[in-house]
Protein backbone atom coordinates (compact mmCIF):
# COMPACT_ATOMS: atom_id res chain seq x y z
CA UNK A 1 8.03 -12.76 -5.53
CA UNK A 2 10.40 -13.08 -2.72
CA UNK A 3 12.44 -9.70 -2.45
CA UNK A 4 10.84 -8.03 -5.28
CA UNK A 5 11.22 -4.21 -6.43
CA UNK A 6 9.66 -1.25 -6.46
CA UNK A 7 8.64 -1.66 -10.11
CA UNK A 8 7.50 -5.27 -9.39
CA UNK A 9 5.18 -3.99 -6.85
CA UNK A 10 3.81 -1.33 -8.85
CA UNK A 11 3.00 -3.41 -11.67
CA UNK A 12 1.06 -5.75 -9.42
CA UNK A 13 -0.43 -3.43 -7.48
CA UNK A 14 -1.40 -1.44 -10.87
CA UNK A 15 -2.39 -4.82 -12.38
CA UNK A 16 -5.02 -4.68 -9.51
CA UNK A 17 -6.22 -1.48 -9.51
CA UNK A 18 -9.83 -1.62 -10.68
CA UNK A 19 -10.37 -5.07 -8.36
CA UNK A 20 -9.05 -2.72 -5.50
CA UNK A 21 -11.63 -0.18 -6.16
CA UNK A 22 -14.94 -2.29 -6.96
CA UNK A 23 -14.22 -4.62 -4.12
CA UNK A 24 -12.18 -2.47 -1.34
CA UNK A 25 -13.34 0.96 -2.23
CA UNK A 26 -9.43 1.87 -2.87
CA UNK A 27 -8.89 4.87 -4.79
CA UNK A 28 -5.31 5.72 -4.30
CA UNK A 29 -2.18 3.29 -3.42
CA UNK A 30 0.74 4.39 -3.07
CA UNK A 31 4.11 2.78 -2.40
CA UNK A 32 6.46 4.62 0.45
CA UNK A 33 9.00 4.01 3.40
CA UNK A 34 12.26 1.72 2.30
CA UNK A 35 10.78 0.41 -1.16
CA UNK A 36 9.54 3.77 -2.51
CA UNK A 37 13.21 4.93 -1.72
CA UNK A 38 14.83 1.81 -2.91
CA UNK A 39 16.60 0.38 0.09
CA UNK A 40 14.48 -1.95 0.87
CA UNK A 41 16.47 -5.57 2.68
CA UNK A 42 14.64 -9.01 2.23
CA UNK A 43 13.43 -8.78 5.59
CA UNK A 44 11.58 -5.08 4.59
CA UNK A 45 7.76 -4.95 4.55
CA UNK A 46 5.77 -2.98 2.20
CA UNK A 47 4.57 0.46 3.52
CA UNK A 48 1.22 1.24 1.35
CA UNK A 49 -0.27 4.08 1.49
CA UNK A 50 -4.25 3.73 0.93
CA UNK A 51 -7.25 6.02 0.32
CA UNK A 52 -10.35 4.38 0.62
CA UNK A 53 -13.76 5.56 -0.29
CA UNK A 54 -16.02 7.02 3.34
CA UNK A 55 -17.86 3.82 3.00
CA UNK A 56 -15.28 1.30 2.59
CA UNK A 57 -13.47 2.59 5.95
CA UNK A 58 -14.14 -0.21 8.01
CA UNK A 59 -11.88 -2.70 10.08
CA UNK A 60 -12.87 -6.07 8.44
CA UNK A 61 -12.40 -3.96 4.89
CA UNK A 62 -9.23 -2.49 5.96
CA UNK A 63 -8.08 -6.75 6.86
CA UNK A 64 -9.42 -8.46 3.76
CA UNK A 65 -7.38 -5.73 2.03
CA UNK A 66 -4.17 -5.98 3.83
CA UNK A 67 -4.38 -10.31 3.65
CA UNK A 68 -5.12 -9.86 -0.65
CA UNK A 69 -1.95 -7.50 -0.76
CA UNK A 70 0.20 -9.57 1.36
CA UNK A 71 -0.73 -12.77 -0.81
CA UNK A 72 -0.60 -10.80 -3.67
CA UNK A 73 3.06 -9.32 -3.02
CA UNK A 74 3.90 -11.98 -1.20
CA UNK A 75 5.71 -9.84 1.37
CA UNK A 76 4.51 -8.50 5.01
CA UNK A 77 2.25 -4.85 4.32
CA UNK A 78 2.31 -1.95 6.59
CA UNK A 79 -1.09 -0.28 5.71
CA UNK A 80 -1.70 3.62 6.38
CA UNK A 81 -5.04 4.83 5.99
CA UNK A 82 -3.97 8.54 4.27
CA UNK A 83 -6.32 10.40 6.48
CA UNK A 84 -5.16 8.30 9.80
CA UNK A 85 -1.45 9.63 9.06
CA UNK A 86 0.04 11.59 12.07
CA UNK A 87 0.53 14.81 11.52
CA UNK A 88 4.63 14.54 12.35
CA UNK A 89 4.35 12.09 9.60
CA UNK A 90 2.25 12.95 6.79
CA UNK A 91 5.49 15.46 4.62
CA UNK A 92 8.00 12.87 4.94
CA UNK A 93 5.39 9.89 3.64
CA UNK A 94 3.51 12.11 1.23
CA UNK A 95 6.44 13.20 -0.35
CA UNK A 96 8.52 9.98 -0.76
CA UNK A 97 4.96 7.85 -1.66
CA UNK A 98 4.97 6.15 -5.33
CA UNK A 99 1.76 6.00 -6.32
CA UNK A 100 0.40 2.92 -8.43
């Protein structure tokens, strides 16, 4: 996938879901920023929002899951941690996130 859509990357990232749980500890994605509101360019990245299980929280977790979705979706990811969201930020992303 070069460009891809919003429904592409849902259906991967949905096609995923259980792997993303038993070995990331992922619980929610969600899909948000230019893709979730369909304007994404071919240069766009993917802005993912994640919630992770307490345990799971960790920076080489939080890597190995941001290299599997990049090769996955063979795009660049911008990964938010839900709880890490600044506060300025969190109605804007919450509201416009797609989740998978």
């Amino acid at each position: 996938m070069n460009h891809g859509t919003l429904a592409e990357i849902l259906a991967i990232l949905r096609r995923h879901k259980s792997a993303l749980n038993a070995k990331f500890g992922v619980l929610d994605l969600a899909v948000f920023g230019s893709y979730a509101r369909q304007a994404q360019k071919m240069t766009s990245d993917v802005d993912l929002l994640v919630d992770m299980k307490p345990e799971y929280k960790t920076f080489d977790n939080y890597m190995e899951l941001k290299f599997f979705l990049e090769e996955e979706l063979q795009k660049k990811i911008d990964l938010a941690i839900k709880e890490s969201i600044r506060d300025e930020l969190k109605a804007d992303i919450f509201n416009e996130a797609i989740y998978a």
